[in-house]
N, C-alpha and C. Protein backbone atom coordinates (compact mmCIF):
# COMPACT_ATOMS: atom_id res chain seq x y z
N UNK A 1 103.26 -19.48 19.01
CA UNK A 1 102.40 -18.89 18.01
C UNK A 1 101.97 -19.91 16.94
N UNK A 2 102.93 -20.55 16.24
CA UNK A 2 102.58 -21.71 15.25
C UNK A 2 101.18 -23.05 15.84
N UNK A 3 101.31 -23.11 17.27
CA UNK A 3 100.51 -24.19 17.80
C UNK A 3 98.84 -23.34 18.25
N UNK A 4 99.20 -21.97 17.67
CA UNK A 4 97.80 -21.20 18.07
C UNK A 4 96.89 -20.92 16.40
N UNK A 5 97.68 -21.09 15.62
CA UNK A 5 96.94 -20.96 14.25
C UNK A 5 96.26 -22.20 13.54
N UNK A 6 95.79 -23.51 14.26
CA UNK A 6 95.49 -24.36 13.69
C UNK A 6 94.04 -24.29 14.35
N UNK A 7 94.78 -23.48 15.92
CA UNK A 7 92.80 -23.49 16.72
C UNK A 7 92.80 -22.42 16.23
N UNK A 8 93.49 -21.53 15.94
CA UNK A 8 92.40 -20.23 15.23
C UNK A 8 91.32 -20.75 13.90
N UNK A 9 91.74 -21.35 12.81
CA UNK A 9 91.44 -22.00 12.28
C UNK A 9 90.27 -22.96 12.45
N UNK A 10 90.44 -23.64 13.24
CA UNK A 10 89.41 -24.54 13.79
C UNK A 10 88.22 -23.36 14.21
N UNK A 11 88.58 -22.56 15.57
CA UNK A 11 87.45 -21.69 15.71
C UNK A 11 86.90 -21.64 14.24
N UNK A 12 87.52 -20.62 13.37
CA UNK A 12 87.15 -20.04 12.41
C UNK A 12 86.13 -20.83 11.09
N UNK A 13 86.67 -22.02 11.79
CA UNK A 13 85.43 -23.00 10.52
C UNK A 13 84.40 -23.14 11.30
N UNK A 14 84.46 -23.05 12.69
CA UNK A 14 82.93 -23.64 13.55
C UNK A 14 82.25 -22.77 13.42
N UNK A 15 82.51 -21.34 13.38
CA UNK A 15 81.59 -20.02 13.62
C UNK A 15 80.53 -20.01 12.73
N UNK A 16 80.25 -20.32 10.94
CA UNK A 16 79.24 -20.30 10.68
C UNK A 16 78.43 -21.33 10.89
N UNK A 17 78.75 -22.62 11.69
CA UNK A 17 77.50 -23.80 11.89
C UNK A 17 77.37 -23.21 13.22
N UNK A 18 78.05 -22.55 14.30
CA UNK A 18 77.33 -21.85 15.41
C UNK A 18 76.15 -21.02 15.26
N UNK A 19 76.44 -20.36 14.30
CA UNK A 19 75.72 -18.96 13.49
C UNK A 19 74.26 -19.96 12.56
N UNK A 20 74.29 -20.61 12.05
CA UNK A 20 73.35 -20.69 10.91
C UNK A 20 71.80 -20.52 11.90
N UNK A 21 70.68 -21.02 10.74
CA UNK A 21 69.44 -21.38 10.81
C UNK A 21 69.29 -22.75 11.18
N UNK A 22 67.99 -22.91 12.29
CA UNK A 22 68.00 -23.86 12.32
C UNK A 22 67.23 -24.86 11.35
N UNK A 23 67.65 -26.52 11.48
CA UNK A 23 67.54 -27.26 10.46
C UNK A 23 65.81 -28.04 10.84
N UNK A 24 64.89 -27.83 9.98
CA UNK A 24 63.55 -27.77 10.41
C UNK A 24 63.66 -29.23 9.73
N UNK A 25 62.37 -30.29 9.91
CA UNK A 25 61.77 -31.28 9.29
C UNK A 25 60.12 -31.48 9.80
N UNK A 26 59.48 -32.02 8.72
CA UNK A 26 58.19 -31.86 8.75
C UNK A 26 58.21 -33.43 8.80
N UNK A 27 57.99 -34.31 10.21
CA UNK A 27 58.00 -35.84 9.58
C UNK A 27 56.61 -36.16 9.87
N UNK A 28 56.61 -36.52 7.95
CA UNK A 28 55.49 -37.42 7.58
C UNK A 28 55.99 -38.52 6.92
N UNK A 29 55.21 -39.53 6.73
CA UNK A 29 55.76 -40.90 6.03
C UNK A 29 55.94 -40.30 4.70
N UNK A 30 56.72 -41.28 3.91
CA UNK A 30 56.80 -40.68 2.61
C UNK A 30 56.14 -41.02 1.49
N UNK A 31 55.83 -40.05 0.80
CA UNK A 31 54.27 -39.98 0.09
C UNK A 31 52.89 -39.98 0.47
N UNK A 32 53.32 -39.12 1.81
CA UNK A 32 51.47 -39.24 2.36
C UNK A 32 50.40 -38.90 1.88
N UNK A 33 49.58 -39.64 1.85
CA UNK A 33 48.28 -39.43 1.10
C UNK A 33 47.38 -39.49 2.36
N UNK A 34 46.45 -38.95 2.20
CA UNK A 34 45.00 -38.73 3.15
C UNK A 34 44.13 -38.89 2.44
N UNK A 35 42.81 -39.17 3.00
CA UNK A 35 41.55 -38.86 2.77
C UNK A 35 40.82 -37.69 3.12
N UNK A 36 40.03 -36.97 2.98
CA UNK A 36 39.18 -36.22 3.45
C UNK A 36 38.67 -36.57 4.93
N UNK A 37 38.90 -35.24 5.79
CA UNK A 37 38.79 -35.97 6.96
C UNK A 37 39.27 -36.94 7.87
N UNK A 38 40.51 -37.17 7.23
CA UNK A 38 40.80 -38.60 7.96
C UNK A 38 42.15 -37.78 8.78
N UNK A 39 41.88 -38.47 10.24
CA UNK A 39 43.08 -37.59 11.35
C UNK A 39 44.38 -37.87 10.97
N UNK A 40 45.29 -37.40 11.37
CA UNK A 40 46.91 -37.98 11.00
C UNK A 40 47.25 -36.74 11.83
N UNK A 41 48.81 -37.14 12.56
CA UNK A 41 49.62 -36.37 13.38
C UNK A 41 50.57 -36.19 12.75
N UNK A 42 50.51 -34.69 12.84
CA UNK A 42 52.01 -33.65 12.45
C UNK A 42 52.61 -33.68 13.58
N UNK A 43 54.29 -33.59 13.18
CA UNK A 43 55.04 -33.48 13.81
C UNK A 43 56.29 -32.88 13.46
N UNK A 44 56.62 -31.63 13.74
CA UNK A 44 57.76 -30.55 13.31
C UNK A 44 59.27 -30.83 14.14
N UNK A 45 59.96 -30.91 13.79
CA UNK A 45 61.03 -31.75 14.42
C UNK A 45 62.05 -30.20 13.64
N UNK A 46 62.85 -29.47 14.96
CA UNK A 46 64.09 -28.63 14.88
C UNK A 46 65.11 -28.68 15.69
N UNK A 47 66.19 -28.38 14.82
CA UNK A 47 67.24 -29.17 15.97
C UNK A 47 68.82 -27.83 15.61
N UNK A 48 69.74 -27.85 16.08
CA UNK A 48 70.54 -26.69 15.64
C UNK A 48 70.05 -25.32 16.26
N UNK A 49 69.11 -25.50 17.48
CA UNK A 49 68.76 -24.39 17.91
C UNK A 49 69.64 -23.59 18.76
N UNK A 50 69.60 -22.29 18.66
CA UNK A 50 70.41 -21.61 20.02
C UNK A 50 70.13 -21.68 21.80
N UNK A 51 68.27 -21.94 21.33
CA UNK A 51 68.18 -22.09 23.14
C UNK A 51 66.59 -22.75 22.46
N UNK A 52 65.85 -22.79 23.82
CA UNK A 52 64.56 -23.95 23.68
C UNK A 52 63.67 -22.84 23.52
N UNK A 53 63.39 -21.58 23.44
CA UNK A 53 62.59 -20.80 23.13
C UNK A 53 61.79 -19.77 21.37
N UNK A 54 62.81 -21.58 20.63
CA UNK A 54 62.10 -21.30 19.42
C UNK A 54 60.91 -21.16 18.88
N UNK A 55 60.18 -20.66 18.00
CA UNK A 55 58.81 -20.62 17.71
C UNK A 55 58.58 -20.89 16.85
N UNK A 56 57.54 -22.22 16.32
CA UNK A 56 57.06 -22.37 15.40
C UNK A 56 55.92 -21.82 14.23
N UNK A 57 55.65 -21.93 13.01
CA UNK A 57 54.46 -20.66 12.57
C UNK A 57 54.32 -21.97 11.68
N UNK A 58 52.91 -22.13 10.87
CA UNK A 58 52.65 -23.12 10.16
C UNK A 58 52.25 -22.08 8.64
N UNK A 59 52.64 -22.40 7.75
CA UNK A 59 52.38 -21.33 6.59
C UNK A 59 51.36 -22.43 5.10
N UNK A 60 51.22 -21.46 4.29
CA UNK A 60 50.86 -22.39 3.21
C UNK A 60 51.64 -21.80 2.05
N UNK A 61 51.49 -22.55 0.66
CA UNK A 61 52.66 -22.44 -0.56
C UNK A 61 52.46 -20.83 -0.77
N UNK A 62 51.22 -20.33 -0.36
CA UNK A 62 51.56 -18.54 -0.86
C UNK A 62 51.99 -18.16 0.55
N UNK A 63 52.21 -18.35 1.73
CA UNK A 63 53.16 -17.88 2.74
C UNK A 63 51.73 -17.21 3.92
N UNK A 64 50.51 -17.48 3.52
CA UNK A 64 49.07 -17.25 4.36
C UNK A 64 49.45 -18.50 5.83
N UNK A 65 49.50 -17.37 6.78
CA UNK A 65 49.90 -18.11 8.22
C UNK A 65 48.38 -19.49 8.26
N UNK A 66 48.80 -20.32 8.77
CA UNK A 66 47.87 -21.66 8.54
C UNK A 66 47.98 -22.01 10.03
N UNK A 67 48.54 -21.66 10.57
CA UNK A 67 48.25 -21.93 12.26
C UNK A 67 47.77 -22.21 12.93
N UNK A 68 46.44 -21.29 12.77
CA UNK A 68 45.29 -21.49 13.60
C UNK A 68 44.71 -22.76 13.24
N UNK A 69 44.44 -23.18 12.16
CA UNK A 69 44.15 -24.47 11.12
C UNK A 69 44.33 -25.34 12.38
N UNK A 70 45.42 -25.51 13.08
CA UNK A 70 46.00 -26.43 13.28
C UNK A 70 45.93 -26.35 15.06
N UNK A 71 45.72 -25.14 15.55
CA UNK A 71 45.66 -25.16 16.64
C UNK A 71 46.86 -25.02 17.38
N UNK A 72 47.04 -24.79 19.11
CA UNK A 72 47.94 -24.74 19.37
C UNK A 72 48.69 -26.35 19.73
N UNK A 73 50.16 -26.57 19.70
CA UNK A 73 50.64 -28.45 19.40
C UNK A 73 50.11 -28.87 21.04
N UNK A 74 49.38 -30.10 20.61
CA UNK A 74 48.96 -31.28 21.91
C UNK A 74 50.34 -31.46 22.80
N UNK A 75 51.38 -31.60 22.20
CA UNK A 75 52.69 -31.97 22.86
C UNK A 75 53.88 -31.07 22.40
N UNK A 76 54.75 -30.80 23.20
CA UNK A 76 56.07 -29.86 22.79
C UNK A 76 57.24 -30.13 23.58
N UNK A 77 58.42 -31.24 22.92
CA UNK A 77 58.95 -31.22 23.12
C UNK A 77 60.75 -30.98 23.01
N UNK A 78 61.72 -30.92 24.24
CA UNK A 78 63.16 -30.88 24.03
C UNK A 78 63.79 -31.70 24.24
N UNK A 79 65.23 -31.95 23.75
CA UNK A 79 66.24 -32.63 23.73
C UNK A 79 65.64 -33.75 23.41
N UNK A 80 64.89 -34.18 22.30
CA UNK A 80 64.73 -35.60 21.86
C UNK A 80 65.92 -36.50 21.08
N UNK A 81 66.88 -35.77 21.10
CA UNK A 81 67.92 -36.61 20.46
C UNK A 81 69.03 -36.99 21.89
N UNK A 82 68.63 -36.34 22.94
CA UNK A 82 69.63 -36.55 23.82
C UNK A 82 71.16 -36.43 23.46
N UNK A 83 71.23 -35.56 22.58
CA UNK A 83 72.77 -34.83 22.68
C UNK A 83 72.67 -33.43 23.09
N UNK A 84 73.43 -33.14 24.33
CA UNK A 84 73.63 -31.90 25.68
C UNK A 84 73.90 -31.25 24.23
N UNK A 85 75.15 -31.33 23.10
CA UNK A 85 75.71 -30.44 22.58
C UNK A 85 74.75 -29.59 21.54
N UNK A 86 73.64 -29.97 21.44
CA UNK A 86 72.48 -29.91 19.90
C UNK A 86 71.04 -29.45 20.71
N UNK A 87 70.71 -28.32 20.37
CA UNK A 87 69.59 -28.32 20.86
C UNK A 87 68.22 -28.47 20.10
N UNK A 88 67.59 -29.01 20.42
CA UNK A 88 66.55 -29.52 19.67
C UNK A 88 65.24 -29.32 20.13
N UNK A 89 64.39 -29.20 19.44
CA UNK A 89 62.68 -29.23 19.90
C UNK A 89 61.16 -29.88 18.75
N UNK A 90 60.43 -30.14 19.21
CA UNK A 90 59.61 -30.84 18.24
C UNK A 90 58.21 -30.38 18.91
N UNK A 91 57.34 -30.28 17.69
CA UNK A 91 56.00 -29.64 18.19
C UNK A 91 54.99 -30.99 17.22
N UNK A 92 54.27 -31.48 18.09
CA UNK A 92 53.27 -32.25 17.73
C UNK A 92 51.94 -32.43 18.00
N UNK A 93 51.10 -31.84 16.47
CA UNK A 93 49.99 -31.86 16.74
C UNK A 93 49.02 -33.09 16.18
N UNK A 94 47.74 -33.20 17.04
CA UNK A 94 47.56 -34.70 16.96
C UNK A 94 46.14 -34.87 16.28
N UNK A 95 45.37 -35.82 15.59
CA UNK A 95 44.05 -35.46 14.95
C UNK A 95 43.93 -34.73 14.59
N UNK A 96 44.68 -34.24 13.38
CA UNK A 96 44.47 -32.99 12.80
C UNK A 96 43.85 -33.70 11.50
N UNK A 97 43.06 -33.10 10.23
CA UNK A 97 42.33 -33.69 8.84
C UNK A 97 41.90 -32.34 8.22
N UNK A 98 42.28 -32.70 6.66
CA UNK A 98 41.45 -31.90 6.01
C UNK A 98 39.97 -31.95 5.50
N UNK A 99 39.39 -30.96 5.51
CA UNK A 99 38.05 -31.36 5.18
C UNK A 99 37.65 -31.59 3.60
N UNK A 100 38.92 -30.52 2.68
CA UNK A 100 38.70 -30.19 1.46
C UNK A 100 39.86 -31.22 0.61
N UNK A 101 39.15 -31.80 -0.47
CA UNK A 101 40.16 -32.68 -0.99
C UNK A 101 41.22 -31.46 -2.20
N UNK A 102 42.28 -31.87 -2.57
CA UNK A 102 43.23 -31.21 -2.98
C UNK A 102 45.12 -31.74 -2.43
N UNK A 103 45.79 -30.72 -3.42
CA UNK A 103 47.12 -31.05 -2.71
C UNK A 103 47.66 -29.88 -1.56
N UNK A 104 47.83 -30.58 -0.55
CA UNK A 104 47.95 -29.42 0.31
C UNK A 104 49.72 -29.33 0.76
N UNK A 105 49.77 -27.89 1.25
CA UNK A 105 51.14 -27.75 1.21
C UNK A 105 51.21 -27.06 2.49
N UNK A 106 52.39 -27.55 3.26
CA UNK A 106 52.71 -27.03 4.53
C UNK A 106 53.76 -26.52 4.57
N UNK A 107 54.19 -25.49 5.30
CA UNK A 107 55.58 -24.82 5.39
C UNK A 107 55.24 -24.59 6.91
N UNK A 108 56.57 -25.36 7.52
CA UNK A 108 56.94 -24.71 8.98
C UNK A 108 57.64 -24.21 8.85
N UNK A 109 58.02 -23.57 9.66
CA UNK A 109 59.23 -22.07 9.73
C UNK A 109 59.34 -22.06 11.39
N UNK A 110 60.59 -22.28 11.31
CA UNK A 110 61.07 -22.29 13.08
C UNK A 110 61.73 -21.46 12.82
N UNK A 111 61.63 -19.98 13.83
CA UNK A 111 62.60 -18.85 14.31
C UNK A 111 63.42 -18.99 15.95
N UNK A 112 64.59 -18.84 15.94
CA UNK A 112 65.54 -18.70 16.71
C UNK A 112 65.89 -17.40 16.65
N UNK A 113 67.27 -17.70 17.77
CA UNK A 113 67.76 -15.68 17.89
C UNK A 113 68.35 -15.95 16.42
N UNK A 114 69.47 -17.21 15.97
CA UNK A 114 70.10 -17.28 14.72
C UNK A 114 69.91 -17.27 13.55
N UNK A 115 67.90 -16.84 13.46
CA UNK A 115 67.31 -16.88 12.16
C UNK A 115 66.08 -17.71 12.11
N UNK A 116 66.04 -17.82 10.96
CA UNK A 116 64.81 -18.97 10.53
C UNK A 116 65.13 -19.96 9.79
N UNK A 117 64.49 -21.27 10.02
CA UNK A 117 64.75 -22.56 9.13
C UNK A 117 63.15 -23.06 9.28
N UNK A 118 63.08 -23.56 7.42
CA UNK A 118 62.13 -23.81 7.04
C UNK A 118 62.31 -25.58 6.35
N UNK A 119 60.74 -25.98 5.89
CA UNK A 119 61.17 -27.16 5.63
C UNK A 119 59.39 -27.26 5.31
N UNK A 120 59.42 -27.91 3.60
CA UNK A 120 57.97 -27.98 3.14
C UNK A 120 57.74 -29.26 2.61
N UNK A 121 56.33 -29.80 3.13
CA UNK A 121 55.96 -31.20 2.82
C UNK A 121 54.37 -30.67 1.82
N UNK A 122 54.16 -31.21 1.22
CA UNK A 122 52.88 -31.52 0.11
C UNK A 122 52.30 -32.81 0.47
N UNK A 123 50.94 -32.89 0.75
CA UNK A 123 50.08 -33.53 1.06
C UNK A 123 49.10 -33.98 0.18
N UNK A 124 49.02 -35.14 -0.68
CA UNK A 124 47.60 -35.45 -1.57
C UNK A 124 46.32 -35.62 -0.51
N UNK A 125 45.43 -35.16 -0.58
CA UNK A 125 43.63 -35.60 0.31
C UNK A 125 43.54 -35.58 -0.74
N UNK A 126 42.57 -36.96 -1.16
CA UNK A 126 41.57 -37.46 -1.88
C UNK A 126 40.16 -37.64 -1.59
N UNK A 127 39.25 -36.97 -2.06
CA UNK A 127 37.74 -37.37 -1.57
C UNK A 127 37.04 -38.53 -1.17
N UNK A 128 36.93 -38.76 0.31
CA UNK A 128 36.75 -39.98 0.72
C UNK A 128 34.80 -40.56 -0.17
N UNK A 129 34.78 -41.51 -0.87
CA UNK A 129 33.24 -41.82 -1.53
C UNK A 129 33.23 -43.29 -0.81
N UNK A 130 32.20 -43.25 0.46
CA UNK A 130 31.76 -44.79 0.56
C UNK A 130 31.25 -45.71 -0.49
N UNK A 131 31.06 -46.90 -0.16
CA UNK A 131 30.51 -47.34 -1.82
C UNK A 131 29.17 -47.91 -0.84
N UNK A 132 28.27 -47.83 -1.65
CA UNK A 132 26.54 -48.58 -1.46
C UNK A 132 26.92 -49.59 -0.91
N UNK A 133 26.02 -49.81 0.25
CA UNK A 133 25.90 -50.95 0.73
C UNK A 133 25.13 -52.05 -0.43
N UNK A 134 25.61 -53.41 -0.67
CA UNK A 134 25.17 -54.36 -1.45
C UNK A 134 23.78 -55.10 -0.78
N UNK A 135 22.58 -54.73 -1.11
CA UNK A 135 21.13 -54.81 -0.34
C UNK A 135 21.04 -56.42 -1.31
């Protein structure tokens, strides 16, 4: 009995990182700035999943689904970390640009059976102004 209460224990600390949400990331370089119009690839990176049939939703800072914006991802993939024990998935969409200058704000939200995990990046677009050609 004494040599069974240390794995009870043990179980008992693993159960809520079995249980949680998964852990979302939005990778962009840091401090991305854009131009108006100018393409750049998103890429949603979740990992801590229960199985590969998570779903991604693209939101904005008032929680208005932005999805369509974005289309369905060019590429979708699993196990990019190559650990069997971690399940993971990443959705990447490619030439994507805003047309409107402003700070823009993204929220992905990956749902699993274990919940939802979110993860928000802010975007500066600046109004792209050619300058005169020098005649």
């Amino acid at each position: 009995m004494p040599r069974l209460l240390p794995l009870a224990c043990l179980v008992a600390s693993l159960s809520p990182a079995l249980n949680a949400a998964p852990e979302v990331r939005i990778a962009l370089p840091e401090r991305c700035r854009l131009l108006t119009r100018q393409y750049f690839d998103l890429r949603v990176e979740a990992r801590g999943l229960t199985d590969t049939g998570a779903t991604l939703s693209l939101r904005d800072e008032l929680g208005n689904d932005i999805s369509s914006q974005f289309g369905p991802a060019d590429e979708v993939t699993t196990d990019n970390d190559w650990l069997p024990e971690d399940i993971d998935k990443a959705w990447v969409f490619r030439a994507k640009s805003f047309p409107v200058e402003g700070v823009k704000t993204i929220v992905a939200q990956v749902r699993d059976a274990n919940g939802t995990g979110n993860n928000t990046q802010k975007i500066g677009v600046q109004r792209f102004k050619a300058r005169p050609s020098n005649k």
